[in-house]
Protein backbone atom coordinates (compact mmCIF):
# COMPACT_ATOMS: atom_id res chain seq x y z
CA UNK A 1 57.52 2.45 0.44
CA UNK A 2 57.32 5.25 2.84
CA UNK A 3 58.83 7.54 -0.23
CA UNK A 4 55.81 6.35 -2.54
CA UNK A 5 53.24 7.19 -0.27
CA UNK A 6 54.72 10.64 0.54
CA UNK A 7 54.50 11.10 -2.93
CA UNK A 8 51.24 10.39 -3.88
CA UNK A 9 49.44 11.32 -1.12
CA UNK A 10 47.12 13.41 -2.26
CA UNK A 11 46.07 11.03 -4.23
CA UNK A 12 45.79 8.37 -1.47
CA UNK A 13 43.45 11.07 0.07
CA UNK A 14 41.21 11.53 -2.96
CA UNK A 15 40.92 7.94 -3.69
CA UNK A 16 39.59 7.27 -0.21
CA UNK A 17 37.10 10.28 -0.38
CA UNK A 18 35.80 9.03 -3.44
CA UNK A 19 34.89 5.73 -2.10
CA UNK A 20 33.77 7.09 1.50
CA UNK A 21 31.53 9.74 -0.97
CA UNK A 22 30.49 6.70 -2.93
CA UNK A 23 29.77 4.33 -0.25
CA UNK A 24 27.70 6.80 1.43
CA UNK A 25 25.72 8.09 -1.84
CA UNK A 26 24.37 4.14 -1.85
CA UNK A 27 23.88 2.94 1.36
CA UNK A 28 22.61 4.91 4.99
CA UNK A 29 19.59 6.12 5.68
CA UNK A 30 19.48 9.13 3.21
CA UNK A 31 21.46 6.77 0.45
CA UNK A 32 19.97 6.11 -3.30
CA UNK A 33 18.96 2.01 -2.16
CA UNK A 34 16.97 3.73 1.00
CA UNK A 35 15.34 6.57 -1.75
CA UNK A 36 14.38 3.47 -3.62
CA UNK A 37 13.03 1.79 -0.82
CA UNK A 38 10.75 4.28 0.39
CA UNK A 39 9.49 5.44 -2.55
CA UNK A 40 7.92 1.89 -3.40
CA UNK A 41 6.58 1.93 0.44
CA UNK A 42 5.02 5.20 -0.14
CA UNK A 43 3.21 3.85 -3.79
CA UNK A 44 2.08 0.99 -1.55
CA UNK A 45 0.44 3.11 0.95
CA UNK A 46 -1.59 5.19 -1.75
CA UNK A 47 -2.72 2.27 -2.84
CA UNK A 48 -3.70 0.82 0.16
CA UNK A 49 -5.24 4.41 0.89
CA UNK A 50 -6.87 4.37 -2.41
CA UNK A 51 -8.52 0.78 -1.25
CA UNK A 52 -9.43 1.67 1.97
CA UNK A 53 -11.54 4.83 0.87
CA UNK A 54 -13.04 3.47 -1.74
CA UNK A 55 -14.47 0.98 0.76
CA UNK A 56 -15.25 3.42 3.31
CA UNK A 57 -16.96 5.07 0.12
CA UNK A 58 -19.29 1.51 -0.83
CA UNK A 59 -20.01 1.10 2.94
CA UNK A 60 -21.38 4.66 3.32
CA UNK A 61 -23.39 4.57 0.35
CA UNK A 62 -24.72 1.24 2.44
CA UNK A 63 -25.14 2.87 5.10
CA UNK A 64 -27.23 5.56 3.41
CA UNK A 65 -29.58 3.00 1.88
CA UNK A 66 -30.79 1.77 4.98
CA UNK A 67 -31.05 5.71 7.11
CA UNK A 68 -31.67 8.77 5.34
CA UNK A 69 -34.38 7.35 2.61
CA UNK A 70 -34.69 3.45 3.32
CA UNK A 71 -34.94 1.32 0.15
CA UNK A 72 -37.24 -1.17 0.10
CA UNK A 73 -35.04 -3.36 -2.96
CA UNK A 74 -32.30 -3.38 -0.78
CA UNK A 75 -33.43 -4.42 2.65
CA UNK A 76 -35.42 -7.41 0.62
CA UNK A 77 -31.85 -8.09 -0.70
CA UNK A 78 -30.41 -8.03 2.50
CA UNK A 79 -33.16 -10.62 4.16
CA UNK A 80 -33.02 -13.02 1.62
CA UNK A 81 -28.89 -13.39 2.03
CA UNK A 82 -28.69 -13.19 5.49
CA UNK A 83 -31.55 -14.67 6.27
CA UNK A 84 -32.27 -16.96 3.42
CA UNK A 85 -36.36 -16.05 3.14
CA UNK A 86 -38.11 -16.18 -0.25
CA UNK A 87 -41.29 -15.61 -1.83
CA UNK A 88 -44.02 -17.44 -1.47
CA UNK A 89 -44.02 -20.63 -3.58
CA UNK A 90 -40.09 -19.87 -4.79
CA UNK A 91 -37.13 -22.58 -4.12
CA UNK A 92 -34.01 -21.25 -2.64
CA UNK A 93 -31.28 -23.28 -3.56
CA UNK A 94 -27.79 -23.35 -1.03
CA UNK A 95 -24.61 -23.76 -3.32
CA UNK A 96 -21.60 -24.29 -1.34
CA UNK A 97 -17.90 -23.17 -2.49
């Protein structure tokens, strides 16, 4: 037994680098599964960015409604869904979800 091994050690050597090589190409923290990984975390975040300032976009064009040059059509938009007013001689109707 001893006789094989002698033998075909080198071999023994390059079989176990291969699979230590291999092992390591998949799995760690610099592996192909962790590559994976992160790369669908990072297209998460740019979406999530891609939300996020596209609402910071619709609440400063808000914003700039009611500061720089107030409109009139919005704030009466505003009162009458916050506050519920109407018109004069107009029926607001409540429909609940």
């Amino acid at each position: 037994m001893i006789n094989k091994i002698k033998k075909n050690y080198l071999l023994l050597i390059y079989t176990f680098l291969l699979i230590y090589f291999f092992l390591n190409f998949l799995g760690g923290d610099r592996g192909l599964l962790s590559y994976i990984e992160k790369k669908n975390l990072l297209k998460n975040l740019k979406l999530k960015e891609n939300n996020l300032s596209q609402q910071i976009d619709f609440l400063e064009f808000k914003n700039s409604l009611l500061t720089t040059n107030l409109d009139l059509d919005y704030i009466e938009t505003l009162i009458r869904q916050k506050f519920l007013f109407g018109k004069k001689d107009e029926t607001i109707y409540i429909i609940k979800q």
